[in-house]
PDB file of N, CA and C in Angstrom:
ATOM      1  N   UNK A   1       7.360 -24.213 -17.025  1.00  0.00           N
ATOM      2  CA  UNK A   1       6.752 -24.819 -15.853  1.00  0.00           C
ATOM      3  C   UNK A   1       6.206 -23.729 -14.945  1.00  0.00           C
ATOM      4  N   UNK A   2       4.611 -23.643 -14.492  1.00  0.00           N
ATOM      5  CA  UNK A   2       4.113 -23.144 -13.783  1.00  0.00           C
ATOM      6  C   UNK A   2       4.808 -22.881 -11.888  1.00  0.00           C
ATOM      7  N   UNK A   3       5.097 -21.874 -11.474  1.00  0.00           N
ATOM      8  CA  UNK A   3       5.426 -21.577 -10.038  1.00  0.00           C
ATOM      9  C   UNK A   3       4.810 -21.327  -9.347  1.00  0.00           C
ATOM     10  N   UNK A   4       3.156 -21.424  -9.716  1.00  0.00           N
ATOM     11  CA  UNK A   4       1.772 -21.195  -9.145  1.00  0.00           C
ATOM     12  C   UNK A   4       1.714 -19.890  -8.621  1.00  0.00           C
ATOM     13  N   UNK A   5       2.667 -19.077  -9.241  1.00  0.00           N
ATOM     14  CA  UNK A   5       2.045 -17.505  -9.638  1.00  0.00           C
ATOM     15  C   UNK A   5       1.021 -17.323 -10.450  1.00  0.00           C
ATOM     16  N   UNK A   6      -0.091 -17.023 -10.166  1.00  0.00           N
ATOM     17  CA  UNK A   6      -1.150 -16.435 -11.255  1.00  0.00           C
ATOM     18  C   UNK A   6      -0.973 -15.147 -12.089  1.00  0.00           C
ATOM     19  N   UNK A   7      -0.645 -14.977 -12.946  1.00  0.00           N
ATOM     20  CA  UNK A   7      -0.257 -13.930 -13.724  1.00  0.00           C
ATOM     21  C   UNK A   7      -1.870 -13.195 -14.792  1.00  0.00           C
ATOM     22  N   UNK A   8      -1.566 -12.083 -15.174  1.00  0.00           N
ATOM     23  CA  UNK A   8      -2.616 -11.310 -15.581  1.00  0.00           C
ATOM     24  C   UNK A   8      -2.634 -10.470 -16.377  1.00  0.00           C
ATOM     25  N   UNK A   9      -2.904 -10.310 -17.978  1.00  0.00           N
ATOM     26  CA  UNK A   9      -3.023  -9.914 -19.329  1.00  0.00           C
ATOM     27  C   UNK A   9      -4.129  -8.542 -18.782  1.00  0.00           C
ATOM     28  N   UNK A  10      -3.613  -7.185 -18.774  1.00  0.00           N
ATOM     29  CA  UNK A  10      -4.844  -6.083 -18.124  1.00  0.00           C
ATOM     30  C   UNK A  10      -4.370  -5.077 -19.288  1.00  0.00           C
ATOM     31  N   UNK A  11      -5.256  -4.067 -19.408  1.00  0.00           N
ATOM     32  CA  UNK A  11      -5.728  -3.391 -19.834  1.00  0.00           C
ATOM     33  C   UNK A  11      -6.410  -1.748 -19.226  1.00  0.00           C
ATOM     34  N   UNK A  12      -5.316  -1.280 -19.577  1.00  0.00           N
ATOM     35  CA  UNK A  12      -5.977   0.193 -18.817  1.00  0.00           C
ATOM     36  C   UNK A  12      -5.714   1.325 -19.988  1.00  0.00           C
ATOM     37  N   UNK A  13      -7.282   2.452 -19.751  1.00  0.00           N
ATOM     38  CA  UNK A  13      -7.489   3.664 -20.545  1.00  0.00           C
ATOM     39  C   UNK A  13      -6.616   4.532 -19.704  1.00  0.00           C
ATOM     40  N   UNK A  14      -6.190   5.086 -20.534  1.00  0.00           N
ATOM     41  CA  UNK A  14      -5.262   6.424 -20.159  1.00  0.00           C
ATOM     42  C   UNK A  14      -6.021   7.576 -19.729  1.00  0.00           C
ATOM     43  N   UNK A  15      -5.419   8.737 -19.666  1.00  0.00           N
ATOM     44  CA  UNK A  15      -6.006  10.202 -19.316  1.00  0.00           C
ATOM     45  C   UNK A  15      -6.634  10.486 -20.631  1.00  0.00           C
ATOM     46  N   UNK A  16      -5.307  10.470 -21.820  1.00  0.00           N
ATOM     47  CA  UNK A  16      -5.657  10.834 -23.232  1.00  0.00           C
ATOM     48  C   UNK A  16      -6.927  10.096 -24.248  1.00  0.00           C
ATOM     49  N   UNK A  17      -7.366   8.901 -23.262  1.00  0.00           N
ATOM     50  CA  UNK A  17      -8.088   8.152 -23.999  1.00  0.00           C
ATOM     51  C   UNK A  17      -7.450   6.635 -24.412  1.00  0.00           C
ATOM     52  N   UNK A  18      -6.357   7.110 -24.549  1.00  0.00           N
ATOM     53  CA  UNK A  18      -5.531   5.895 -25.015  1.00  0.00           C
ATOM     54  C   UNK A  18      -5.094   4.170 -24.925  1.00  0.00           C
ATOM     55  N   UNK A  19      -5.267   3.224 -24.929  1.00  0.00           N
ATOM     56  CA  UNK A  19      -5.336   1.812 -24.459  1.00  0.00           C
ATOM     57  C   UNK A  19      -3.990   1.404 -24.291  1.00  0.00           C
ATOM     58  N   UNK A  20      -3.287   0.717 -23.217  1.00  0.00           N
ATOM     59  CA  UNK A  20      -2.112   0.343 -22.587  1.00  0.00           C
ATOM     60  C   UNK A  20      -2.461  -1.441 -22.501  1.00  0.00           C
ATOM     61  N   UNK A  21      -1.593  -2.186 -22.749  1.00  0.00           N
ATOM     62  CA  UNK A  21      -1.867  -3.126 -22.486  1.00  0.00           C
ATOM     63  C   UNK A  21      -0.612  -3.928 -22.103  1.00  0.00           C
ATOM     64  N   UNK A  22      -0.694  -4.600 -20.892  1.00  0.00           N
ATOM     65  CA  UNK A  22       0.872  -5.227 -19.787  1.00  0.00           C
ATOM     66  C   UNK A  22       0.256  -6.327 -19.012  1.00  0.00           C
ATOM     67  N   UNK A  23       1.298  -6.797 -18.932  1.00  0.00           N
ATOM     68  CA  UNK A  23       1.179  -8.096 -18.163  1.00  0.00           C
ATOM     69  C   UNK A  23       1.500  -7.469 -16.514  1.00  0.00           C
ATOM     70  N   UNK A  24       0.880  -8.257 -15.194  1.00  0.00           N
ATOM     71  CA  UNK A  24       1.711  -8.276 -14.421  1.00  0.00           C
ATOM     72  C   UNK A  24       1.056  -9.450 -13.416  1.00  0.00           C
ATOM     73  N   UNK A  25       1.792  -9.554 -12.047  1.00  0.00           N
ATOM     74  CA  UNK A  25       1.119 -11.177 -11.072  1.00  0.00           C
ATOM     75  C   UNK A  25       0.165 -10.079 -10.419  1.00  0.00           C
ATOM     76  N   UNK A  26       0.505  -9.208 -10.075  1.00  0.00           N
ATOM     77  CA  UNK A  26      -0.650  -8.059  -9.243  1.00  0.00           C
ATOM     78  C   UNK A  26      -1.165  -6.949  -9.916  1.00  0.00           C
ATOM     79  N   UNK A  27      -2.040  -6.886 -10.334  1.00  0.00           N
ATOM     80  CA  UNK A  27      -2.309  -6.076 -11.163  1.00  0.00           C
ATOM     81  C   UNK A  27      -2.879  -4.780 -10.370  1.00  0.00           C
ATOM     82  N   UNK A  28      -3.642  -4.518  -9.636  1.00  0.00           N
ATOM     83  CA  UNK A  28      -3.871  -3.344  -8.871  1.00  0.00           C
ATOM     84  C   UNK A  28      -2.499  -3.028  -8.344  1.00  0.00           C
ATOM     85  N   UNK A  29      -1.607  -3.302  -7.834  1.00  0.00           N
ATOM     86  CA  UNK A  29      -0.304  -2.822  -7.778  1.00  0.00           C
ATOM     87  C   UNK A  29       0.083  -2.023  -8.614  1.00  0.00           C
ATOM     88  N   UNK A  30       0.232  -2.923  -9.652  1.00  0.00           N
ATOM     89  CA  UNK A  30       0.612  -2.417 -11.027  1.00  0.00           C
ATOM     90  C   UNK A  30       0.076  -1.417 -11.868  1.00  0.00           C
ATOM     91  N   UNK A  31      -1.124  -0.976 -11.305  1.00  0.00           N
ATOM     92  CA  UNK A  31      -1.975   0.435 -12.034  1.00  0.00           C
ATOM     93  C   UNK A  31      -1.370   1.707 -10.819  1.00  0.00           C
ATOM     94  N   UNK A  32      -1.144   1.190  -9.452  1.00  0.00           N
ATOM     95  CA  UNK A  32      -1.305   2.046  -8.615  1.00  0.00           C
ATOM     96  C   UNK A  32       0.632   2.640  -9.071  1.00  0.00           C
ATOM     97  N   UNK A  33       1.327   1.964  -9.125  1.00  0.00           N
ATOM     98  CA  UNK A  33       2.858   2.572 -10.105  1.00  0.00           C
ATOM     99  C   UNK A  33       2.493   2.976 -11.282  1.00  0.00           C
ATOM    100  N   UNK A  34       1.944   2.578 -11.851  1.00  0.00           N
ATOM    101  CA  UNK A  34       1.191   3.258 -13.499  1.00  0.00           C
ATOM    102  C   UNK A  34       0.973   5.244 -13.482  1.00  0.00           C
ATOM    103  N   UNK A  35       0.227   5.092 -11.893  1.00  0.00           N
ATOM    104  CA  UNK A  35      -0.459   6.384 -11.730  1.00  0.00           C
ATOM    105  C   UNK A  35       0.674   6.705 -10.436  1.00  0.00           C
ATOM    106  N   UNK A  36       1.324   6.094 -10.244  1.00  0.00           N
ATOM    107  CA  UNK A  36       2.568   7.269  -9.394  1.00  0.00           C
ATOM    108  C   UNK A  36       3.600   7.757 -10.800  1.00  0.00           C
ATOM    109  N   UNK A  37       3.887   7.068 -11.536  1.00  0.00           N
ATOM    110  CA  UNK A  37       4.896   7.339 -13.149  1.00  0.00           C
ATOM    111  C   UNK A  37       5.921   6.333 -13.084  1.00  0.00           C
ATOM    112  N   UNK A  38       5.646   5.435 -12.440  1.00  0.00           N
ATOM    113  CA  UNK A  38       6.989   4.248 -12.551  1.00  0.00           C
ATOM    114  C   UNK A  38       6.460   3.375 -13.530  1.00  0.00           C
ATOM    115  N   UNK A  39       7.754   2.252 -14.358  1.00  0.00           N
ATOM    116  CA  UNK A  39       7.476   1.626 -15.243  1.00  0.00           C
ATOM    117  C   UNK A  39       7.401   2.133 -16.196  1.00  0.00           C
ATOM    118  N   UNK A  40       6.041   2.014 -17.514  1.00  0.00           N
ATOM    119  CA  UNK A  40       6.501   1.990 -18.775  1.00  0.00           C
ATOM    120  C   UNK A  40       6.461   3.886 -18.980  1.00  0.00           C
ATOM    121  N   UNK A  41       7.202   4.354 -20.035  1.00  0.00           N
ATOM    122  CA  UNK A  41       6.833   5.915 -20.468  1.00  0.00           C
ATOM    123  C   UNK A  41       5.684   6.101 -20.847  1.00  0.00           C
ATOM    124  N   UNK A  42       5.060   5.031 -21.739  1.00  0.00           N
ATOM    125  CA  UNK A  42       3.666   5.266 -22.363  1.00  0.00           C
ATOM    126  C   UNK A  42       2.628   5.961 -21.067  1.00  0.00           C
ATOM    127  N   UNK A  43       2.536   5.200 -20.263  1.00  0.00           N
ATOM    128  CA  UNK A  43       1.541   5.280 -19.181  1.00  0.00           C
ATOM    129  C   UNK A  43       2.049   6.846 -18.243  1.00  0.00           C
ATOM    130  N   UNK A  44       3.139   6.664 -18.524  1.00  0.00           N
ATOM    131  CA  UNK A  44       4.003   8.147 -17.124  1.00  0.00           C
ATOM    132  C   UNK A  44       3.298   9.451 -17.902  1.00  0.00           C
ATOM    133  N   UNK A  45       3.019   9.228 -19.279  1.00  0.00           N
ATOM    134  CA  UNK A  45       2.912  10.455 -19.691  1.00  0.00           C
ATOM    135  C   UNK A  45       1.753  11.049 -19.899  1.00  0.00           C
ATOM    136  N   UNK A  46       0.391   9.854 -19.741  1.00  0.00           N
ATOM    137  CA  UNK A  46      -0.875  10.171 -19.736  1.00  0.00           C
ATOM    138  C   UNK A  46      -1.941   9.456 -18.706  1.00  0.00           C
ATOM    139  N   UNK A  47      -1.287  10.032 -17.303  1.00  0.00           N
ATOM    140  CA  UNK A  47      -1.571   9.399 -16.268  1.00  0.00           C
ATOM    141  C   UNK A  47      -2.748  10.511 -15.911  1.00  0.00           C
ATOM    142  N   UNK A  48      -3.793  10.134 -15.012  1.00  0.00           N
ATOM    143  CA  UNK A  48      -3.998   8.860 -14.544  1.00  0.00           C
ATOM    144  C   UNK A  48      -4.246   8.165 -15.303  1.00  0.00           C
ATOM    145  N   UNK A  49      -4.299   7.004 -15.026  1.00  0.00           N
ATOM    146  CA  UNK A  49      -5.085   5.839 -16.111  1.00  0.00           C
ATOM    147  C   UNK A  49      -5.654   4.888 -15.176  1.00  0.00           C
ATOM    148  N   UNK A  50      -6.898   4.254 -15.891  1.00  0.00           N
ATOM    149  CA  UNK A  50      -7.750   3.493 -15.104  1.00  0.00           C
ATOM    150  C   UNK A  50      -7.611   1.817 -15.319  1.00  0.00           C
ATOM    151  N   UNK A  51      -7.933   0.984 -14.914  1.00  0.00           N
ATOM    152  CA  UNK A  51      -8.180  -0.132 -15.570  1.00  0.00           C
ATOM    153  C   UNK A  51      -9.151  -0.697 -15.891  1.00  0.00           C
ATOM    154  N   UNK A  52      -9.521  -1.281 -17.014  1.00  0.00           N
ATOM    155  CA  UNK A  52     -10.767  -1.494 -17.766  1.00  0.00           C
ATOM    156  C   UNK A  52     -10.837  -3.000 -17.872  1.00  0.00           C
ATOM    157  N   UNK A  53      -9.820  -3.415 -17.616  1.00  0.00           N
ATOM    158  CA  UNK A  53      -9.947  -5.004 -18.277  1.00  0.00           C
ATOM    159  C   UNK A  53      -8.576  -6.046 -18.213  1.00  0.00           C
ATOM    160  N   UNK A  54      -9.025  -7.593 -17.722  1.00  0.00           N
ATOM    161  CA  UNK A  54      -7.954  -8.090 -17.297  1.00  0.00           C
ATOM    162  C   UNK A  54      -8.260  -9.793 -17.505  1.00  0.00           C
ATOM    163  N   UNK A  55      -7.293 -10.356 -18.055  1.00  0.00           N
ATOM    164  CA  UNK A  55      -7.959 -12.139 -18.160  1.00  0.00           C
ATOM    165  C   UNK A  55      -6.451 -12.188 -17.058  1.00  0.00           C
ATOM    166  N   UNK A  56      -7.037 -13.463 -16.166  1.00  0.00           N
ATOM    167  CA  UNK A  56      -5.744 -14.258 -15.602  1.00  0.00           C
ATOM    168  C   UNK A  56      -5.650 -15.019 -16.397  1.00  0.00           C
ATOM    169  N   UNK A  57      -3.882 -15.861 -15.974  1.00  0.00           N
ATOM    170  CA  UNK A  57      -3.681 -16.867 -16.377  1.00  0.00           C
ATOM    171  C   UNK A  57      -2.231 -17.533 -15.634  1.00  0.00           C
ATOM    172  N   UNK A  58      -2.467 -18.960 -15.610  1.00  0.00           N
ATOM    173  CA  UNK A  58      -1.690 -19.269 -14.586  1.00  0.00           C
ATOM    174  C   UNK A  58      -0.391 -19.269 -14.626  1.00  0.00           C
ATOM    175  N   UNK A  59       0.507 -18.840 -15.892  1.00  0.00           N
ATOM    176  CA  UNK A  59       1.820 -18.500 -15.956  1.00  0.00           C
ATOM    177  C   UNK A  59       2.418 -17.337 -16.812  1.00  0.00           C
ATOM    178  N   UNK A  60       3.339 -16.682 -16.670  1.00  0.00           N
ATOM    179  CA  UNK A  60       3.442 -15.634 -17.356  1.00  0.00           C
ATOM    180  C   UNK A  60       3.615 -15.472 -18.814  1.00  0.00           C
ATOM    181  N   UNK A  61       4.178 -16.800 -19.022  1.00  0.00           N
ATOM    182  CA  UNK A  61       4.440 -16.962 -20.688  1.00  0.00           C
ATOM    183  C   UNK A  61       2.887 -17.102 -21.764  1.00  0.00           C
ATOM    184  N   UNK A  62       2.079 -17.624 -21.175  1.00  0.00           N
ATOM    185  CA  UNK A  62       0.506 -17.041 -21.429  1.00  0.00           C
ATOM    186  C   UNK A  62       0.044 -16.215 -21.224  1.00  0.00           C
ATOM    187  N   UNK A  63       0.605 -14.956 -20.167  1.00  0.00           N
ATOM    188  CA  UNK A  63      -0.247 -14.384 -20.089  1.00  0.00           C
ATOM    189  C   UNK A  63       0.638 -13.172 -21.280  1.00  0.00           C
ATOM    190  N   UNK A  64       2.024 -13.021 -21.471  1.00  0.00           N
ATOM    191  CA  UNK A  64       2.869 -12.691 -22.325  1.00  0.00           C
ATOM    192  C   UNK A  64       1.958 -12.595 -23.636  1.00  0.00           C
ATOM    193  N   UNK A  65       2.023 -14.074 -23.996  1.00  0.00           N
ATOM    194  CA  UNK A  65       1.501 -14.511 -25.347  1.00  0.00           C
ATOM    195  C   UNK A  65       0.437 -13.897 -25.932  1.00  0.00           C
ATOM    196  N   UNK A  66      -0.956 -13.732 -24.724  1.00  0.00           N
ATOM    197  CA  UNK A  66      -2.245 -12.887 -24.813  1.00  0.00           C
ATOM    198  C   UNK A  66      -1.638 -11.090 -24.592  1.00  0.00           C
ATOM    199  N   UNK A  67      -0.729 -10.545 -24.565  1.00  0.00           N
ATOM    200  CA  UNK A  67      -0.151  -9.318 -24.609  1.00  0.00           C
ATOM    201  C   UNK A  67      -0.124  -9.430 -25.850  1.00  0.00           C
ATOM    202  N   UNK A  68       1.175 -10.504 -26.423  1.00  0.00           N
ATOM    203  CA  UNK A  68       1.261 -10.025 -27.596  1.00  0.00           C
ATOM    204  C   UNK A  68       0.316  -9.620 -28.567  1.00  0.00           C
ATOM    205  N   UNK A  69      -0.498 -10.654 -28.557  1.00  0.00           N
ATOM    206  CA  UNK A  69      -1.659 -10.918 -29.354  1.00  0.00           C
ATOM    207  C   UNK A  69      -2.329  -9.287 -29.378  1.00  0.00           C
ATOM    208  N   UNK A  70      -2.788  -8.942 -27.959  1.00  0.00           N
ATOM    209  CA  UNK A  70      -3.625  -7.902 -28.035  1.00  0.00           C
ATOM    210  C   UNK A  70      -3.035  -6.624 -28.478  1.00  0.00           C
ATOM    211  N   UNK A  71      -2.011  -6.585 -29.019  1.00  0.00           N
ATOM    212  CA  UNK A  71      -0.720  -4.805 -29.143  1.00  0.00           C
ATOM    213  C   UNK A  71      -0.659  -5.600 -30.679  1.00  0.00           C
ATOM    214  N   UNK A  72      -1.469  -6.259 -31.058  1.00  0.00           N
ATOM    215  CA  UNK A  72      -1.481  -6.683 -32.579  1.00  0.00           C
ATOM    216  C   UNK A  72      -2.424  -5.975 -32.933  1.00  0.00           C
ATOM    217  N   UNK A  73      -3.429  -5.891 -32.218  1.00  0.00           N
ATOM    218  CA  UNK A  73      -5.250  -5.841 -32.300  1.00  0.00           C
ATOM    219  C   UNK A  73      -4.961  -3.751 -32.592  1.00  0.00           C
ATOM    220  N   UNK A  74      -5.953  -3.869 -33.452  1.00  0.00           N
ATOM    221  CA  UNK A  74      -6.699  -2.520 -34.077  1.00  0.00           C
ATOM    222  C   UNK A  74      -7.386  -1.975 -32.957  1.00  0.00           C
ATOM    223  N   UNK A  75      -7.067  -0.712 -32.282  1.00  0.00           N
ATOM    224  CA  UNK A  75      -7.847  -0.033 -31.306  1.00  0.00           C
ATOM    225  C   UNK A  75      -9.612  -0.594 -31.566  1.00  0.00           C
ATOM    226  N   UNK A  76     -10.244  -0.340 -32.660  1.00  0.00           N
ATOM    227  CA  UNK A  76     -11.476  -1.176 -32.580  1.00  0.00           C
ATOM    228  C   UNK A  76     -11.716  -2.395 -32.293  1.00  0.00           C
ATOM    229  N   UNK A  77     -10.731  -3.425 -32.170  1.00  0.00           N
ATOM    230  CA  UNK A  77     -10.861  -4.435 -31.716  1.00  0.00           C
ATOM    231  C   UNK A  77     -10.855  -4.837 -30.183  1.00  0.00           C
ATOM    232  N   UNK A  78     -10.302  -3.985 -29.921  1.00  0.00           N
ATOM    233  CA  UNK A  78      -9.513  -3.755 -28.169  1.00  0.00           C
ATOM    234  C   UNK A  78     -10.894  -3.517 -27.754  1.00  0.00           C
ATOM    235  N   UNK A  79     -11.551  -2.124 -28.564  1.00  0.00           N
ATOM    236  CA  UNK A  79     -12.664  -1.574 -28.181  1.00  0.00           C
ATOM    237  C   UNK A  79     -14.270  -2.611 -28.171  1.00  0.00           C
ATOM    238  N   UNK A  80     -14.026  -4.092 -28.870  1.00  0.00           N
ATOM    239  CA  UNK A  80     -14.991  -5.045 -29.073  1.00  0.00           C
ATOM    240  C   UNK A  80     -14.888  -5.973 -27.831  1.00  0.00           C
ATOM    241  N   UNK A  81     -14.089  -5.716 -27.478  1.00  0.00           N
ATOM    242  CA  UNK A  81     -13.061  -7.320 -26.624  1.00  0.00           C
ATOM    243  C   UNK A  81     -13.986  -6.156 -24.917  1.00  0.00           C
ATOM    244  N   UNK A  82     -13.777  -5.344 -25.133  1.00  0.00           N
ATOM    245  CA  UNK A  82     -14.384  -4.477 -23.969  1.00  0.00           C
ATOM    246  C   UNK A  82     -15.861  -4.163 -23.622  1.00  0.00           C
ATOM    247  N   UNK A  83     -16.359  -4.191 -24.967  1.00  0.00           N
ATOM    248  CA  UNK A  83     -17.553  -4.307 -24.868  1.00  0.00           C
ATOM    249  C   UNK A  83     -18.313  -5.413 -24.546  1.00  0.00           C
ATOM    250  N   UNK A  84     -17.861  -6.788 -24.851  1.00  0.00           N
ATOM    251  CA  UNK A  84     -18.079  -8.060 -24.787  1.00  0.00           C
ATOM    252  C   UNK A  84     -18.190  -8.495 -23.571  1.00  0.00           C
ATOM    253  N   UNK A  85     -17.376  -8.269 -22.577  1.00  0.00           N
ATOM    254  CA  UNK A  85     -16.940  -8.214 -21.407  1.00  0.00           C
ATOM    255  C   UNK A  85     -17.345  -7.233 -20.155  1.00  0.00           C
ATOM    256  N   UNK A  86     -18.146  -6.073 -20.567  1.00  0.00           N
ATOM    257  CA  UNK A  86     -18.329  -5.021 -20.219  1.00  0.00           C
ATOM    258  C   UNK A  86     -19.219  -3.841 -20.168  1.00  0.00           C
ATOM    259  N   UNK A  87     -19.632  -3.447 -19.615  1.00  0.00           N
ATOM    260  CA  UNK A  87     -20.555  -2.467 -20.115  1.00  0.00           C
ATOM    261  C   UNK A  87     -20.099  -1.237 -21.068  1.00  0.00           C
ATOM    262  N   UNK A  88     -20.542  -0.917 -21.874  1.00  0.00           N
ATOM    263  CA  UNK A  88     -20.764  -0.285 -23.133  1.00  0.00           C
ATOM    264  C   UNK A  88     -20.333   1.245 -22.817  1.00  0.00           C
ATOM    265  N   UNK A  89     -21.095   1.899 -22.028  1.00  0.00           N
ATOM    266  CA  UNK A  89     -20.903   2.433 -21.645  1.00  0.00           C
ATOM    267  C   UNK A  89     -20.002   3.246 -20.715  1.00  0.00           C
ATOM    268  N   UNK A  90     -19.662   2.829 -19.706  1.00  0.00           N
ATOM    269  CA  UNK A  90     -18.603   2.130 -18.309  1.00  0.00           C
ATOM    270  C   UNK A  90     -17.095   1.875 -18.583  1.00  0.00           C
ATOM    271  N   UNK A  91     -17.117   1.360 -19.525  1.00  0.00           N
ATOM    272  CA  UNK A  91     -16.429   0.127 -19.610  1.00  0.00           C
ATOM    273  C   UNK A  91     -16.014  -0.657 -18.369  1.00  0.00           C
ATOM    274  N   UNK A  92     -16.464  -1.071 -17.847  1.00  0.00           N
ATOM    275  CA  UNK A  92     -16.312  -2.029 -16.821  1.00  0.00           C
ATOM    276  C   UNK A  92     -15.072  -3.243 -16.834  1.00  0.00           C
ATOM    277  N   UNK A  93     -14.441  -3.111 -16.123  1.00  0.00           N
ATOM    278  CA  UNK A  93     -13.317  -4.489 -16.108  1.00  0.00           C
ATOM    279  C   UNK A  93     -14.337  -5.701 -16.457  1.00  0.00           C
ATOM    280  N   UNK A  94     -13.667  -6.994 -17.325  1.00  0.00           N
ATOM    281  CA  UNK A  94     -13.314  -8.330 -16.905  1.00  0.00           C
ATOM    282  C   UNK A  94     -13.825  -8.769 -15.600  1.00  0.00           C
ATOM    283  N   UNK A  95     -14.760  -9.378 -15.468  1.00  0.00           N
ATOM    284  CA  UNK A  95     -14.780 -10.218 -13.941  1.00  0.00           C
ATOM    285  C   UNK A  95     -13.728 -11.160 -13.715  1.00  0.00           C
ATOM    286  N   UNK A  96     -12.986 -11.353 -12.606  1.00  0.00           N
ATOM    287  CA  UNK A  96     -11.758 -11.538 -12.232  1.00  0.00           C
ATOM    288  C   UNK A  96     -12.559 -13.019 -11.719  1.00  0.00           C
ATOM    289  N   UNK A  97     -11.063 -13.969 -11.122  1.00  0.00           N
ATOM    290  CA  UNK A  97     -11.636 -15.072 -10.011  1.00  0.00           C
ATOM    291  C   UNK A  97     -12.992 -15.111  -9.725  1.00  0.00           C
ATOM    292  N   UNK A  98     -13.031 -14.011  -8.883  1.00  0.00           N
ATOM    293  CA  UNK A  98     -14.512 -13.691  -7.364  1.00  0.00           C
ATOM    294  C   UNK A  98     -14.984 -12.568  -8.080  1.00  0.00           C
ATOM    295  N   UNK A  99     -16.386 -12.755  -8.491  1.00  0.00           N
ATOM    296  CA  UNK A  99     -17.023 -11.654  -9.522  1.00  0.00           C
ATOM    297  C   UNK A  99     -17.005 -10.514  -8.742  1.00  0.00           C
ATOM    298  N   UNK A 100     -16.538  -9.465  -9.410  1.00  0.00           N
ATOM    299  CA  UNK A 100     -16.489  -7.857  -8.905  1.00  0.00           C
ATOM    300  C   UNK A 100     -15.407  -7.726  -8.709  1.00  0.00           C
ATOM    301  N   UNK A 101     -14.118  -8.515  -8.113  1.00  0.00           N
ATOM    302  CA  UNK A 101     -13.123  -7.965  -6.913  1.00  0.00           C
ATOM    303  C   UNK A 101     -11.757  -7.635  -8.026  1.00  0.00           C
ATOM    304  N   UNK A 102     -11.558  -7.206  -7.795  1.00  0.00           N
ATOM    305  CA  UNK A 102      -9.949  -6.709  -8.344  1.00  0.00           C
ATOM    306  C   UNK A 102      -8.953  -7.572  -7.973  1.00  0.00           C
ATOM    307  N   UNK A 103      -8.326  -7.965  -9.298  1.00  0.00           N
ATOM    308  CA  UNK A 103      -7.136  -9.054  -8.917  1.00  0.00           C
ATOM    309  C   UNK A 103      -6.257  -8.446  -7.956  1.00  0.00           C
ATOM    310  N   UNK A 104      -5.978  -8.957  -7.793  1.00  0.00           N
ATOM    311  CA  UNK A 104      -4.705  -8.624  -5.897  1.00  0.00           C
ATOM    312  C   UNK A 104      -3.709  -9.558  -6.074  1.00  0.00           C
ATOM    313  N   UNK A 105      -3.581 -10.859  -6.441  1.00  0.00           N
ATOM    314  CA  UNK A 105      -2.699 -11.967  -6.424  1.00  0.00           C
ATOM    315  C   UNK A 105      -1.362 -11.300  -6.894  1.00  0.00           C
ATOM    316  N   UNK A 106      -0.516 -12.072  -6.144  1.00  0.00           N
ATOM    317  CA  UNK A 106       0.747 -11.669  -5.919  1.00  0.00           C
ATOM    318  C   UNK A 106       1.837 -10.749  -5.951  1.00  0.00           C
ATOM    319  N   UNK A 107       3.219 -10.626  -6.873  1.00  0.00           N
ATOM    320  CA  UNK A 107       3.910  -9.724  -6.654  1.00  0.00           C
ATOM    321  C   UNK A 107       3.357  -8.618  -8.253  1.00  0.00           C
ATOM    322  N   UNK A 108       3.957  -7.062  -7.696  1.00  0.00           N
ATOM    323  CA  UNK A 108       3.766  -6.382  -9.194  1.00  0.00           C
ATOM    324  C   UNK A 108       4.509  -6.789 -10.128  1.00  0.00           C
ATOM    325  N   UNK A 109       3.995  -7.076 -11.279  1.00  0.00           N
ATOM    326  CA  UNK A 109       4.354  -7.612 -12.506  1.00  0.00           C
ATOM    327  C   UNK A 109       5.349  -6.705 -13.557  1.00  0.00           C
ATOM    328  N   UNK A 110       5.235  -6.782 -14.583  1.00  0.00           N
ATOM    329  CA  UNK A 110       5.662  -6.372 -15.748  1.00  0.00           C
ATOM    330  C   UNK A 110       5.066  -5.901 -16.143  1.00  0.00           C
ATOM    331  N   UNK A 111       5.275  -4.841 -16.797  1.00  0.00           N
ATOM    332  CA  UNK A 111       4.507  -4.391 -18.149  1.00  0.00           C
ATOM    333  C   UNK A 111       5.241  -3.713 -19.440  1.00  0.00           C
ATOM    334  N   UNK A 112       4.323  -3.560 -20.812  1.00  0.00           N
ATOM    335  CA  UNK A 112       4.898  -2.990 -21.557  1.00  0.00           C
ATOM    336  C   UNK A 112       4.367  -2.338 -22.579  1.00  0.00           C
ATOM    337  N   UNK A 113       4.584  -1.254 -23.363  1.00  0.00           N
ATOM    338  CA  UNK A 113       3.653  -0.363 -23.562  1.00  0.00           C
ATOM    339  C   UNK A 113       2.868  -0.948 -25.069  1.00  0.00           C
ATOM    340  N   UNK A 114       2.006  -0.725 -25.733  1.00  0.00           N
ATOM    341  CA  UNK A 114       0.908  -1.379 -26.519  1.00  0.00           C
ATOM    342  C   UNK A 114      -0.269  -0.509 -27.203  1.00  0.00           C
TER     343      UNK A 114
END
């Protein structure tokens, strides 16, 4: 049952290049601990890292589910799902809610490394 937390499946490149993929309800929160070293080791160790990409969804067990899914996915696939969504180049985030803006909704989430 939904608690009308909006929760959020994101995606951030590392320093090394590398793709991270975590759930959390705030996701700019959740990059800004990413790049202090709190949370997962993956991310502490090839910080900074940026974020590239993010679907909401209105409960966490979906947005879980789309984690799993994506830490299944072949770095080239990650790398299709970004392009699709994104400039090519750039890689540009996911348009969120309100086109351009960076999710903000609620508390920092979870994450886990991918």
């Amino acid at each position: 049952m939904a608690d009308g937390t909006i929760w959020f499946c994101y995606m951030v490149r590392c320093n090394d290049g590398s793709l991270y993929v975590g759930v959390a309800s705030n996701v700019e929160e959740r990059v800004k601990r990413h790049n202090r070293g709190f949370g997962a080791t993956f991310t502490s160790k090839r910080r900074p890292v940026q974020l590239i990409w993010w679907q909401e969804f209105p409960e966490q067990k979906a947005a879980r589910h789309r984690e799993r899914e994506l830490k299944g996915w072949r770095r080239e696939k990650k790398l299709k799902l970004l392009l699709d969504f994104g400039d090519g180049i750039t890689l540009q985030p996911q348009k969120a809610r309100l086109q351009g803006e960076s999710p903000k909704v609620g508390d920092s989430g979870e994450s886990s490394n991918g």
